[in-house]
Each structure stands twice: as C-alpha cells, then as structure tokens.
N, C-alpha and C. Protein backbone atom coordinates (compact mmCIF):
# COMPACT_ATOMS: atom_id res chain seq x y z
N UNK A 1 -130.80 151.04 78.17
CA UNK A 1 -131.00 150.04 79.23
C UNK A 1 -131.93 148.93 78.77
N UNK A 2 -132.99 149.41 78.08
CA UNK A 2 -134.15 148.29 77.80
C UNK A 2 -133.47 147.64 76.52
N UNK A 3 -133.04 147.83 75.53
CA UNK A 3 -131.75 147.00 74.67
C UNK A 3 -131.04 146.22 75.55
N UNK A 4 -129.98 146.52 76.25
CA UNK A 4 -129.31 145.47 77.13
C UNK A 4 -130.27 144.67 77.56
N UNK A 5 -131.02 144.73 78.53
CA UNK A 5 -132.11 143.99 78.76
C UNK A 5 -132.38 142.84 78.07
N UNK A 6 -132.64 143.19 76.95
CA UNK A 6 -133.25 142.43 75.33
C UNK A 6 -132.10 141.57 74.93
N UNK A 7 -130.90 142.08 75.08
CA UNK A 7 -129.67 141.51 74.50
C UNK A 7 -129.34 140.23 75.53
N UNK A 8 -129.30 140.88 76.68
CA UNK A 8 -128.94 139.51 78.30
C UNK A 8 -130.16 138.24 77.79
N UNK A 9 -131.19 138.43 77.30
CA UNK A 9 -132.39 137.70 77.69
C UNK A 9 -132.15 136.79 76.06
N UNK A 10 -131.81 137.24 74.99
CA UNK A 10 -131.53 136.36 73.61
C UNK A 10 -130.01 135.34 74.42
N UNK A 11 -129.37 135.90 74.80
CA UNK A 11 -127.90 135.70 75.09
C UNK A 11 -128.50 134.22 76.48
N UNK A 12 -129.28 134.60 77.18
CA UNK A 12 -129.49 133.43 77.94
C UNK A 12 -130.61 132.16 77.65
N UNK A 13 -131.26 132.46 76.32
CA UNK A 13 -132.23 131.66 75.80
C UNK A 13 -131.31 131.37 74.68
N UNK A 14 -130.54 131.41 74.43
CA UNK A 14 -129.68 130.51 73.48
C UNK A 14 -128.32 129.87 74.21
N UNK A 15 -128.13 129.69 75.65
CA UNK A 15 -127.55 129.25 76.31
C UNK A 15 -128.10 127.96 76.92
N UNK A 16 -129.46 128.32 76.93
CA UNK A 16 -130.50 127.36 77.70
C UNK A 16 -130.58 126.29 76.19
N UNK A 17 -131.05 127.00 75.66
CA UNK A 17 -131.10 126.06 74.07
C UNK A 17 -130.11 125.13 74.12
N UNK A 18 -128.48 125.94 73.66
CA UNK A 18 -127.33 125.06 73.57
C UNK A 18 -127.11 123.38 73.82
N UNK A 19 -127.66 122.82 75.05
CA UNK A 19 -127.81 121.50 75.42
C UNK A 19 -128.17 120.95 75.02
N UNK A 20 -129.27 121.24 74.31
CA UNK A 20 -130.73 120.61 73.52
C UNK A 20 -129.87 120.20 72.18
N UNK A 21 -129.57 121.40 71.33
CA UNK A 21 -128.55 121.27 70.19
C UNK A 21 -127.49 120.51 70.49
N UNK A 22 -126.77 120.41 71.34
CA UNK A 22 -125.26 119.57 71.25
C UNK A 22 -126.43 118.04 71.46
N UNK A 23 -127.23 117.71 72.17
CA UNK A 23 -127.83 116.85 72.39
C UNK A 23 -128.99 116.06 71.00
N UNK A 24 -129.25 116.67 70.59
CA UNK A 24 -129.45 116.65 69.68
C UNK A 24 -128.51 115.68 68.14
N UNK A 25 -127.64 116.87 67.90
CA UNK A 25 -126.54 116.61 67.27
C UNK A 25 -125.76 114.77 67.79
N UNK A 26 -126.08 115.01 68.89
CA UNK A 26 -124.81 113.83 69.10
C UNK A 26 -125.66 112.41 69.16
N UNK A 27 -127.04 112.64 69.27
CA UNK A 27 -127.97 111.71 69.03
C UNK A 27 -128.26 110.92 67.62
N UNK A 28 -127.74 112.39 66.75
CA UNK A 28 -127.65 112.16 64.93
C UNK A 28 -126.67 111.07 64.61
N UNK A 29 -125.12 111.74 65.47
CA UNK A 29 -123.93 111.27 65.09
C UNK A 29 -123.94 109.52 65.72
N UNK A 30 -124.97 109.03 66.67
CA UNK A 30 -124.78 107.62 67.21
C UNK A 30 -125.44 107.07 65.89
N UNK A 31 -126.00 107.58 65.37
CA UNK A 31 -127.10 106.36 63.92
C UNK A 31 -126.63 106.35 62.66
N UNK A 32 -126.26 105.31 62.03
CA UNK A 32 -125.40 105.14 60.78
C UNK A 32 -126.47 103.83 60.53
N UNK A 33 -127.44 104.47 59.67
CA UNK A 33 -127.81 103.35 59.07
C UNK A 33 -128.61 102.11 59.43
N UNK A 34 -128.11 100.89 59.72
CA UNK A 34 -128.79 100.20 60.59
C UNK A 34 -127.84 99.68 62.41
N UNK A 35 -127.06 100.74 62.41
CA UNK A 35 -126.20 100.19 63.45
C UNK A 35 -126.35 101.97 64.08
N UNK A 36 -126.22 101.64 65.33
CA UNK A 36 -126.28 102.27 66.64
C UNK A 36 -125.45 102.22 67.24
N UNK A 37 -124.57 103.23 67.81
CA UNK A 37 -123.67 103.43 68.94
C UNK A 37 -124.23 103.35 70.27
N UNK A 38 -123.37 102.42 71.02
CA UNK A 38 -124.12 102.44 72.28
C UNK A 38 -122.87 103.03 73.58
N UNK A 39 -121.70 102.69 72.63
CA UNK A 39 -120.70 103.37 73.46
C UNK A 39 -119.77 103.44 73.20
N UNK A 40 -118.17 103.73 73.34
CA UNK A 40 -117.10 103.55 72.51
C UNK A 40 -116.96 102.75 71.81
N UNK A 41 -117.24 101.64 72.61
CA UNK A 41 -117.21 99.97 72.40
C UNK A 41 -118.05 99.11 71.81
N UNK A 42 -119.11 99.31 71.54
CA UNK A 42 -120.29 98.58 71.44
C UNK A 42 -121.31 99.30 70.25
N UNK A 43 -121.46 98.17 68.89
CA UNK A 43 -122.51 98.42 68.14
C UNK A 43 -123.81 97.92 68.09
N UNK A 44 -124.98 98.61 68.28
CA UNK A 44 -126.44 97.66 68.44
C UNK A 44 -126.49 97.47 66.90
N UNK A 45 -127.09 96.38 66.06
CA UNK A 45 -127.09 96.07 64.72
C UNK A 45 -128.56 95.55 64.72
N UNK A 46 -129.50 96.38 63.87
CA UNK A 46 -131.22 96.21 63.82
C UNK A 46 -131.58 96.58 62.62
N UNK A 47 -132.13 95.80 61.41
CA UNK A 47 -132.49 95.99 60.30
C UNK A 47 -131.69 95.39 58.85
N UNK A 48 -132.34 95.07 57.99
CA UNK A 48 -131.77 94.70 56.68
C UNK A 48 -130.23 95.35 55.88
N UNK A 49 -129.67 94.45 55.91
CA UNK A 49 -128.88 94.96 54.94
C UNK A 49 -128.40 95.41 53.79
N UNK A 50 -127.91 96.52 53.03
CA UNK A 50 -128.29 97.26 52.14
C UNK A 50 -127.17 98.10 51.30
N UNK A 51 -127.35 98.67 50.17
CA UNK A 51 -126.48 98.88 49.51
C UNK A 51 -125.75 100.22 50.31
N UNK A 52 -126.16 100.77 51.38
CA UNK A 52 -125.49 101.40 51.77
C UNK A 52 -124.79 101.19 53.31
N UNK A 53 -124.74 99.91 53.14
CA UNK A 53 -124.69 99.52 54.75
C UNK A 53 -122.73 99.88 54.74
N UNK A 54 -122.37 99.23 53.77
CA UNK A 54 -120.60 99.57 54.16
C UNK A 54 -120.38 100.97 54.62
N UNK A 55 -120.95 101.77 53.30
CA UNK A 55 -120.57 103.21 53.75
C UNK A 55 -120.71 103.58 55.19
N UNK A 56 -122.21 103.21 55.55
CA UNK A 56 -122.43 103.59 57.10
C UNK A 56 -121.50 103.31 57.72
N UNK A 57 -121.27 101.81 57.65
CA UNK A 57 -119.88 101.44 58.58
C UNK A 57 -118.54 102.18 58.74
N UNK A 58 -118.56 102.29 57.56
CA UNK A 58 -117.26 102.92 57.64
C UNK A 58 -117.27 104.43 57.93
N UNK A 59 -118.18 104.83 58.03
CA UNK A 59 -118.39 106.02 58.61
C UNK A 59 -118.22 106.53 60.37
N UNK A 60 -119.12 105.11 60.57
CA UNK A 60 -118.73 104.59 62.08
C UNK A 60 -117.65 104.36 62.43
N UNK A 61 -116.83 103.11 61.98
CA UNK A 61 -115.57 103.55 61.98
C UNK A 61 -114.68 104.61 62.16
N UNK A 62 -114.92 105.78 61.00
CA UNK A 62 -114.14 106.89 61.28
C UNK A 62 -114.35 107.46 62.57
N UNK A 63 -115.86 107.45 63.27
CA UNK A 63 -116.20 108.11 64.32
C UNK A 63 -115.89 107.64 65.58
N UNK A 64 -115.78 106.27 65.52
CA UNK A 64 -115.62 105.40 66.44
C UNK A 64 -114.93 104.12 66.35
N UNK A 65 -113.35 104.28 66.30
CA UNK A 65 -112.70 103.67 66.11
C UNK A 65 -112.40 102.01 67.04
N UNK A 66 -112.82 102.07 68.27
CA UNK A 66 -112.82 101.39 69.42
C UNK A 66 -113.58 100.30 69.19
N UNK A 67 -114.67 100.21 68.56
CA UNK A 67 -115.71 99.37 68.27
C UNK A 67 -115.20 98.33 68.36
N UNK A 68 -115.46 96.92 69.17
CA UNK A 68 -115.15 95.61 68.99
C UNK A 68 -116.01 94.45 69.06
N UNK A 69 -117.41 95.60 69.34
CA UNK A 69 -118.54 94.10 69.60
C UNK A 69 -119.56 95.05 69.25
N UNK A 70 -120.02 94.01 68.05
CA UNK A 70 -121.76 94.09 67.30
C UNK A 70 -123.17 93.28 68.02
N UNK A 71 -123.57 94.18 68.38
CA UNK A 71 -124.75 93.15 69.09
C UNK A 71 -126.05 93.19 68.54
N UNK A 72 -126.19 92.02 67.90
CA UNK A 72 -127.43 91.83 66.63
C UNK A 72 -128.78 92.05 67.39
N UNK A 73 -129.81 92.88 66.84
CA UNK A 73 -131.69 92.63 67.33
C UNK A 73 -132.10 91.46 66.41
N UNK A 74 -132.08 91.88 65.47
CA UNK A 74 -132.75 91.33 64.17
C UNK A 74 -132.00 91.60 62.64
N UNK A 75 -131.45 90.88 62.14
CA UNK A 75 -130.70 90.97 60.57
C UNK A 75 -131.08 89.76 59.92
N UNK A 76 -132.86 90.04 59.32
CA UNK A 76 -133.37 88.92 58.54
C UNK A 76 -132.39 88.61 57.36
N UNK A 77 -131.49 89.45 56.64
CA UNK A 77 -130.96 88.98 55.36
C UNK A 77 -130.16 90.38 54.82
N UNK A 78 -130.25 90.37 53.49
CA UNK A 78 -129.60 91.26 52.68
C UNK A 78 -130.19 91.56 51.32
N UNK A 79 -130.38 92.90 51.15
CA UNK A 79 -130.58 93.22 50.46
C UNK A 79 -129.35 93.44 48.49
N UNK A 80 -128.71 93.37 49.32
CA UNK A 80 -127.35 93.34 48.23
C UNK A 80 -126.45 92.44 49.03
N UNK A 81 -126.16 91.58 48.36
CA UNK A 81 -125.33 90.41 48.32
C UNK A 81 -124.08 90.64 48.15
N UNK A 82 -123.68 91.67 47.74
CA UNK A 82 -122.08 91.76 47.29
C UNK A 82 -121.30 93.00 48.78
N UNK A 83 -122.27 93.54 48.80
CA UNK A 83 -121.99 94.87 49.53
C UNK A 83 -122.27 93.84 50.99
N UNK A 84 -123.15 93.22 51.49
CA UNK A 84 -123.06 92.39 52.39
C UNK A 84 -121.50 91.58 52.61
N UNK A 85 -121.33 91.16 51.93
CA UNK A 85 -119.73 90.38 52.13
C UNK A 85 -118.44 91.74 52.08
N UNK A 86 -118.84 92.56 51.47
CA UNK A 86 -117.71 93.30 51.94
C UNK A 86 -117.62 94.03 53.50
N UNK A 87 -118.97 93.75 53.85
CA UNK A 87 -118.95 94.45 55.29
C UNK A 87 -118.53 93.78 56.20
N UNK A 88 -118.96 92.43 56.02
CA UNK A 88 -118.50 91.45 56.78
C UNK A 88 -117.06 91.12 56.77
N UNK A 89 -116.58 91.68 55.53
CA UNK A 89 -114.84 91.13 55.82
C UNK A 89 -114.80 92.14 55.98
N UNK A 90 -115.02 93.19 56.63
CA UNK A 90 -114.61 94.52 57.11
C UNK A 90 -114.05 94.12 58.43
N UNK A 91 -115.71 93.53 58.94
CA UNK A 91 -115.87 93.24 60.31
C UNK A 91 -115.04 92.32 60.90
N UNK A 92 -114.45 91.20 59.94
CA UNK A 92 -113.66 90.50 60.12
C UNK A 92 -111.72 91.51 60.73
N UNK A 93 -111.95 91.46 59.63
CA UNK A 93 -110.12 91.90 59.33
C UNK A 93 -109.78 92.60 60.69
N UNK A 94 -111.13 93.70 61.28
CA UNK A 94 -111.26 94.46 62.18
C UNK A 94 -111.24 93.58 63.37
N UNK A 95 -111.61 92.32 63.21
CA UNK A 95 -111.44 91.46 64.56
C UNK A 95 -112.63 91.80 65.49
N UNK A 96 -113.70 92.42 64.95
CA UNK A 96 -115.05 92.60 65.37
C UNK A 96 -115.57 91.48 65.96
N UNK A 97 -116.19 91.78 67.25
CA UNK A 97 -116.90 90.22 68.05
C UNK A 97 -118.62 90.76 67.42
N UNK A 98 -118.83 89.36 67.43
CA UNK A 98 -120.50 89.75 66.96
C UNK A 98 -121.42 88.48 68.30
N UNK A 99 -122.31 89.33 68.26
CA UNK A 99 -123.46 88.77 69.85
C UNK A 99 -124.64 88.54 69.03
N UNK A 100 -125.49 87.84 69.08
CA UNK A 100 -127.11 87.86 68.69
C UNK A 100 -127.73 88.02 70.03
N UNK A 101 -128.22 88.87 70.36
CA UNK A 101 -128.80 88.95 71.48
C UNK A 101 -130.26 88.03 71.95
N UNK A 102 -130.34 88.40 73.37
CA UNK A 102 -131.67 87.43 73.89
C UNK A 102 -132.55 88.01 72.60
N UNK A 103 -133.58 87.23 72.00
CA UNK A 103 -134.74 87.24 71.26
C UNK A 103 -134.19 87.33 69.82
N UNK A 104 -133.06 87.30 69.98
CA UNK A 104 -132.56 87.58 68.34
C UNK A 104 -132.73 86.82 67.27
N UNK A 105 -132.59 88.05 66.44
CA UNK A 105 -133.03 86.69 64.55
C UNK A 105 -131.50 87.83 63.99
N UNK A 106 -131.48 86.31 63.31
CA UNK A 106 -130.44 86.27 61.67
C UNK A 106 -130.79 85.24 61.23
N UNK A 107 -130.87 85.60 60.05
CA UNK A 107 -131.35 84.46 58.39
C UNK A 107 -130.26 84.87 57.79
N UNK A 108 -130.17 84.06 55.90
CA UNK A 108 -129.95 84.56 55.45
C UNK A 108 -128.64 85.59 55.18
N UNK A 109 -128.24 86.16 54.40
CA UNK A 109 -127.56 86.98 54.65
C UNK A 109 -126.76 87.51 55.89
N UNK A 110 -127.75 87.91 56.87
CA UNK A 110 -127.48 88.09 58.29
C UNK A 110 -126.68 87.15 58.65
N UNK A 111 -126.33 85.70 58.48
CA UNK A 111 -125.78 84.78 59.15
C UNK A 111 -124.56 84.55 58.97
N UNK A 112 -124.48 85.13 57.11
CA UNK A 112 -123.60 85.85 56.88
C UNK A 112 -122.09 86.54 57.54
N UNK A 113 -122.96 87.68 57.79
CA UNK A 113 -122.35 88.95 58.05
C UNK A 113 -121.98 88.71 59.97
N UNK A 114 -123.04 87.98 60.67
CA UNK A 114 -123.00 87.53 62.24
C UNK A 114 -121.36 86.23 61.81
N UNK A 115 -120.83 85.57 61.16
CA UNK A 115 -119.81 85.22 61.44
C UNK A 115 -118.75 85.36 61.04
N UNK A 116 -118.86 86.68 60.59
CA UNK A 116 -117.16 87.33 60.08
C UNK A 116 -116.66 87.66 61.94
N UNK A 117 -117.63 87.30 62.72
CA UNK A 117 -117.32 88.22 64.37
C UNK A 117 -115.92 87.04 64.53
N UNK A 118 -115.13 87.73 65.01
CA UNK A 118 -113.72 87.05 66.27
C UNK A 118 -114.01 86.27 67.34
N UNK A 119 -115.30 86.72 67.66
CA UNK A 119 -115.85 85.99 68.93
C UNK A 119 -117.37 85.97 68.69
N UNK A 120 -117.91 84.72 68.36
CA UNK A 120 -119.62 84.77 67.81
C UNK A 120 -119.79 84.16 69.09
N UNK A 121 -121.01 84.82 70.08
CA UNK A 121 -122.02 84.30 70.74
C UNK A 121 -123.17 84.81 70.62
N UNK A 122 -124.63 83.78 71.05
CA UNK A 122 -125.48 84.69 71.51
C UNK A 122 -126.00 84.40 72.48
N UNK A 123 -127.42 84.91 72.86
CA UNK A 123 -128.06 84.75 74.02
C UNK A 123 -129.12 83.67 74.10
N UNK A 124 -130.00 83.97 74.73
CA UNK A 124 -131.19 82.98 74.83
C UNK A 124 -132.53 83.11 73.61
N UNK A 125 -133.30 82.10 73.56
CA UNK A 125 -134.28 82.41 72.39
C UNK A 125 -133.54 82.79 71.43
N UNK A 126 -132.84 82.59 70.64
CA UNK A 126 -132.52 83.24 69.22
C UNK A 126 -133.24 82.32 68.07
N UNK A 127 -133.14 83.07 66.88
CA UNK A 127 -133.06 82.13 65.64
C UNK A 127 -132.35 82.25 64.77
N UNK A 128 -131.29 81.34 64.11
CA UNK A 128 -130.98 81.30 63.15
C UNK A 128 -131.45 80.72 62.21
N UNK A 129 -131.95 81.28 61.00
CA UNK A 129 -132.45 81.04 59.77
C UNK A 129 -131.21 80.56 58.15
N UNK A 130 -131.30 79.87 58.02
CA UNK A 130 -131.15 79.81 56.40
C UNK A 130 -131.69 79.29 55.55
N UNK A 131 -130.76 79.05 53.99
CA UNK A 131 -131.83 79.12 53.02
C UNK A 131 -131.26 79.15 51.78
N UNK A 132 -131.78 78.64 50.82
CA UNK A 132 -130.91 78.50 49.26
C UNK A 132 -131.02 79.89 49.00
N UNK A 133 -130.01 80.35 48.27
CA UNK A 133 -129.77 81.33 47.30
C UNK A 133 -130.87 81.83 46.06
N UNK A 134 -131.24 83.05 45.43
CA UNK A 134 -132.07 82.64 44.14
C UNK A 134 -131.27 83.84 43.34
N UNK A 135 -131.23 83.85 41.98
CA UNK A 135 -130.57 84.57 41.07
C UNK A 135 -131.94 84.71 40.34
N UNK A 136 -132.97 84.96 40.59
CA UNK A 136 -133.87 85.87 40.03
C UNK A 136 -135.16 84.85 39.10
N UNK A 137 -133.97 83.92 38.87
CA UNK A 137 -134.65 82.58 38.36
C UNK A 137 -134.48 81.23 39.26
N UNK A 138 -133.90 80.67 39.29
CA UNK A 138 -133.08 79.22 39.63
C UNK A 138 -132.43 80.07 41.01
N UNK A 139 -132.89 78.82 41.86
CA UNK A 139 -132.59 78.58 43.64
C UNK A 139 -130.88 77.81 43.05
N UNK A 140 -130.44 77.90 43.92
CA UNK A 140 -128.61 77.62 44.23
C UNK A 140 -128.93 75.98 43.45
N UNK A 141 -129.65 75.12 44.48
CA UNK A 141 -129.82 73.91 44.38
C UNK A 141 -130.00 73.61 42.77
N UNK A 142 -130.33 74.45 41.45
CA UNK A 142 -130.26 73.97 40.39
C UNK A 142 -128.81 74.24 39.66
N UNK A 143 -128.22 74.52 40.26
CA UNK A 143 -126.89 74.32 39.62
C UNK A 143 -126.10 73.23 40.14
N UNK A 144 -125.26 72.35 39.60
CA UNK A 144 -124.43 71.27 40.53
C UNK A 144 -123.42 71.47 41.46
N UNK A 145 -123.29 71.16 42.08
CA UNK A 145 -122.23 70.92 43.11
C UNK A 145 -120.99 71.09 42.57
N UNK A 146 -120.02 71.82 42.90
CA UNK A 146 -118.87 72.44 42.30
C UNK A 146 -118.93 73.37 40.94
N UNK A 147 -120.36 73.71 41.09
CA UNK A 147 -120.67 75.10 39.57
C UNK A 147 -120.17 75.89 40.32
N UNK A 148 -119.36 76.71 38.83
CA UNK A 148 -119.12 78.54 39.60
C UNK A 148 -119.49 79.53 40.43
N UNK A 149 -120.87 79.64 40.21
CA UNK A 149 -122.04 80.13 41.16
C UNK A 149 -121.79 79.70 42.27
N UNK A 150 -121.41 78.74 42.92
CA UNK A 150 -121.21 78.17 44.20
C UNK A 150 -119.82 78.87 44.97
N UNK A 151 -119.28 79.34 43.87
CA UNK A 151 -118.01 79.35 44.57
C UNK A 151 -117.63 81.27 45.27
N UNK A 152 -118.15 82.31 44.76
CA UNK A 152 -117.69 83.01 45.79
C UNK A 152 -118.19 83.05 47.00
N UNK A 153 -119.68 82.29 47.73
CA UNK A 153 -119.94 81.90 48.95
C UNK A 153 -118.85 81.28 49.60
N UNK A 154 -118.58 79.84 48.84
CA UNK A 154 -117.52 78.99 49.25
C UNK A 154 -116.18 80.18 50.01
N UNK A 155 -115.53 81.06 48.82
CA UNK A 155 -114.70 81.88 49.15
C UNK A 155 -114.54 82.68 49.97
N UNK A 156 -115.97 83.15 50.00
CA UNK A 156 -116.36 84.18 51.43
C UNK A 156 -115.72 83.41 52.39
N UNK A 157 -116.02 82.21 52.83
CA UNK A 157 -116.24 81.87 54.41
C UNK A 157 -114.85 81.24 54.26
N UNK A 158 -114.20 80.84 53.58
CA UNK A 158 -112.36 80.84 53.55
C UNK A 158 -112.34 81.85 53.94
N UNK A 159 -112.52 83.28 53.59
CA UNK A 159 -111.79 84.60 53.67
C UNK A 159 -111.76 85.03 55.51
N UNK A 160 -112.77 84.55 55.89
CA UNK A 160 -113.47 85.19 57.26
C UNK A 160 -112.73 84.02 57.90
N UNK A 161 -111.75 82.58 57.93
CA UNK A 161 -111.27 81.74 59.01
C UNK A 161 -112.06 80.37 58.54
N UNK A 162 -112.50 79.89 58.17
CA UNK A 162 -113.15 78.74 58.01
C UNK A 162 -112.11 78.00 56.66
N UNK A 163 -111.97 76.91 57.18
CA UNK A 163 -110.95 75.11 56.34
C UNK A 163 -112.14 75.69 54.98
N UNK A 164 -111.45 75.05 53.72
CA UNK A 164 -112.28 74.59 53.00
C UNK A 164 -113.21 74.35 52.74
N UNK A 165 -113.09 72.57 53.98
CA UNK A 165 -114.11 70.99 54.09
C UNK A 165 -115.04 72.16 54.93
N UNK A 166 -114.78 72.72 55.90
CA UNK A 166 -115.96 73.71 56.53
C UNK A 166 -116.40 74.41 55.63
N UNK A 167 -116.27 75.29 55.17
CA UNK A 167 -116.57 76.06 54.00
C UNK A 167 -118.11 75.64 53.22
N UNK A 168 -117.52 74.54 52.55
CA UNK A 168 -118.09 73.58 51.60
C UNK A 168 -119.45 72.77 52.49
N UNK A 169 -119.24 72.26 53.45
CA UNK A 169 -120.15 71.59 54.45
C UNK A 169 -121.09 72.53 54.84
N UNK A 170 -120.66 74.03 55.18
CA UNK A 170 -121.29 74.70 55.55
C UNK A 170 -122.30 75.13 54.17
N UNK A 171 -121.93 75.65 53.50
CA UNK A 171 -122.88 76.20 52.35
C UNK A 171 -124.06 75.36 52.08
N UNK A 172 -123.59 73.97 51.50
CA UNK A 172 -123.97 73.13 51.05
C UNK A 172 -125.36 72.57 52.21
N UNK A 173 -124.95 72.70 52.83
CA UNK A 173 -125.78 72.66 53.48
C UNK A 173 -127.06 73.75 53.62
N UNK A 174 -126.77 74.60 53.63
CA UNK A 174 -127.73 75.92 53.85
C UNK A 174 -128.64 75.90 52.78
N UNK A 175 -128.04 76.16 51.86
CA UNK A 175 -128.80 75.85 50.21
C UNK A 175 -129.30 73.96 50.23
N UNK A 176 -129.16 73.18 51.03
CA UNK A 176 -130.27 72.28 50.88
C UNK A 176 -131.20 72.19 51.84
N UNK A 177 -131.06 73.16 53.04
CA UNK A 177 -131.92 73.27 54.14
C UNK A 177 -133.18 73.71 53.66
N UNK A 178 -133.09 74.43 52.72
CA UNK A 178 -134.68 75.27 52.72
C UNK A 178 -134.48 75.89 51.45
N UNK A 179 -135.89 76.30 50.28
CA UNK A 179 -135.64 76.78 49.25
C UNK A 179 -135.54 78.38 49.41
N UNK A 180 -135.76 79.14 48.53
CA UNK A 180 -135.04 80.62 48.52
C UNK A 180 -136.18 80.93 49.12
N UNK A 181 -137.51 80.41 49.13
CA UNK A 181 -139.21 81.11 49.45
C UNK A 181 -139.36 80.53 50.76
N UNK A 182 -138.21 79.73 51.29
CA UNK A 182 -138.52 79.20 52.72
C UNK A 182 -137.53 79.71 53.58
N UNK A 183 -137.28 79.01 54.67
CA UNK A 183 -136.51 78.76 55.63
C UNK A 183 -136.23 78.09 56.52
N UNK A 184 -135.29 77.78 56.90
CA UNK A 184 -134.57 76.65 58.18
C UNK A 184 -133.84 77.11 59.25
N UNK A 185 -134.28 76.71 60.28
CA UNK A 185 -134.07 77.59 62.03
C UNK A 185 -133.53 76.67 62.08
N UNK A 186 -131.68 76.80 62.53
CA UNK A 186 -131.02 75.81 62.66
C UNK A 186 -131.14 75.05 63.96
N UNK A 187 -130.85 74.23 64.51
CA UNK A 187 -130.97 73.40 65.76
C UNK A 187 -130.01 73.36 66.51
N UNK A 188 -129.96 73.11 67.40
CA UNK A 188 -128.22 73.60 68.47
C UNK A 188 -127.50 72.41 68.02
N UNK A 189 -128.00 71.58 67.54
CA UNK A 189 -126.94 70.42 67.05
C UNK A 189 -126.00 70.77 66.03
N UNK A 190 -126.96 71.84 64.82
CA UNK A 190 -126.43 71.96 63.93
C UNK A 190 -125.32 73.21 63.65
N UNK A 191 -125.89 74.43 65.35
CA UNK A 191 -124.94 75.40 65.06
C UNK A 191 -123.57 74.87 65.49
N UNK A 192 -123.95 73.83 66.48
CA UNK A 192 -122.52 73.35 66.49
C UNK A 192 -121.65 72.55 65.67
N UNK A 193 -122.65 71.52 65.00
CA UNK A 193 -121.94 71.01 63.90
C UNK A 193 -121.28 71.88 62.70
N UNK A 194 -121.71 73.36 62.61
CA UNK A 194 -121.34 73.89 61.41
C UNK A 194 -120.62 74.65 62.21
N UNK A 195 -119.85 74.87 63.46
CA UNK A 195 -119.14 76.16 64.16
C UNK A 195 -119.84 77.42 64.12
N UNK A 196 -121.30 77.23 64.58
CA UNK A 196 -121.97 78.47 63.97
C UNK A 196 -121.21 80.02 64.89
N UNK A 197 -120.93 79.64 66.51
CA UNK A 197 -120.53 80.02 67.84
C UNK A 197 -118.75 79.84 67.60
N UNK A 198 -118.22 80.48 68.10
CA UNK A 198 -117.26 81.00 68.46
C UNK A 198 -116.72 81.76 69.65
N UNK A 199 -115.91 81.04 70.72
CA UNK A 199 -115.81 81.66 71.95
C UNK A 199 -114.12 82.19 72.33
C-alpha cells in the first residue's frame, strides 16, 4: 500500500511538471537566432546579422512555414556580408513583408536585408542609417564608379525588384552619404526618393 502511495505521488508530480516542460520546450522552439516567433505569421527581427543568420532562418522556415511579415527592433548592420544577401533573397523570393517598427533602427547592412520585404513599411521614430562599404582597407568611395567591387551590391538590389538606374542611384548614393566610420540617417525626402517604403 505505502509503494502505491509513492508510485500515485511520482506519477502526479510529473504530471504537474509536464506543462512547465512542453512550455518550456516551445519557448526554445520560438528563438532562432536573432528572429522570434510571435505567431504563425509574424517574425520579431532584433540584433546583428551573422554568419549564422540563414541557417536560423531556414530553420524557421521549416518550423513555420506561414511567415509573411518581419518586424524589425533594431538591425544596426551585418556582420557577414555575403550570408546577409543570401537571407535577404530568401526573404525576397518568399515574398516576405518587412515593418521597422515604432523606435526602430536599420543601418547598414540591415537596410539591406529590410528591403528584400514585398511590402516595406514602418512606424513612427525610426532610423535609417547608411554608409560606405570598407574592405578592411579602402571605403567603397576609393574605387571608381563602375569598378567591380561596386557591382555585386549593384546586383543585389536588381535581384530583390529594383530598375538598374534605381539600383545604381541607390548605392551610389549610400557609399557617398557617410564614410565606413560614420553614418547617415536618411531623411523622408530621401526614403522616398530612393523607394526606401513599399506599400
């Protein structure tokens, strides 16, 4: 009798547990990295981008196929430059909407990856930042205008929906806004002059 006892009482303290664990667990499965599940539908996007940011994604992906809108905190830039553009034409192809939310920042990289979205808006207070390029030595601006170096940016933003003459206007611009050690908070004149928004 005092065994049974013992046995009912493990058997209902690991029942009570159970919630905690599935709760737990499913708290693990919303965080990939720098993106957050917020619901079938909806990715929160907070932190630098990084050589492992695709994988995450696509991990998300597998888990959560529904996803159609990224909603940015903060994506100062990128840490890997190459792995950044592949996420973004991820996000693209996928027809992903991207939001910068009230108080939001993207620079850099981030500004990037915020217009591969199908539908770019954001909210109030934001900033957008850009900024020349640096290859470890030499900012973008020391190479000329139509150098090689210039051109898989150029290509990127063909790939994601953008003309050429946009393309070209757009870059060119960014890389004379500000050097690689600075930055430039664009002006509502200018997100519109460059199509920064998309509705």
């Amino acid at each position: 009798m005092i065994r049974l006892k013992i046995l009912s009482f493990t058997t209902i303290t690991l029942l009570a547990l159970f919630p905690l664990m599935n709760k737990e667990t499913s708290e693990l499965k919303s965080k990939f990295g720098i993106f957050t599940v917020i619901d079938e539908n909806t990715v929160e996007m907070d932190g630098v981008i990084n050589s492992s940011t695709l994988n995450d994604f696509n991990e998300l992906i597998d888990s959560y196929p529904d996803v159609d809108l990224i909603e940015i905190i903060e994506v100062p830039g990128s840490d890997d430059d190459e792995v950044n553009l592949q996420v973004a034409q991820l996000i693209y192809s996928l027809e992903i909407d991207t939001h910068l939310l009230d108080d939001g920042l993207i620079a850099s990289g981030g500004v990037d990856f915020f217009l591969a979205g199908e539908v770019r808006t954001k909210g109030r207070n934001t900033k957008i930042g850009v900024h020349s390029w640096n290859d470890g030595e030499r900012d973008a601006t020391d190479f000329p205008r139509g150098h090689a170096n210039h051109k898989p940016y150029i290509d990127y933003y063909k790939s994601i929906g953008f003309s050429q003459a946009e393309s070209e206007a757009f870059y060119y611009f960014t890389i004379n806004a500000a050097t690689s050690e600075s930055i430039h908070y664009m002006t509502e004149k200018e997100i519109k002059q460059y199509h920064i928004l998309q509705n």
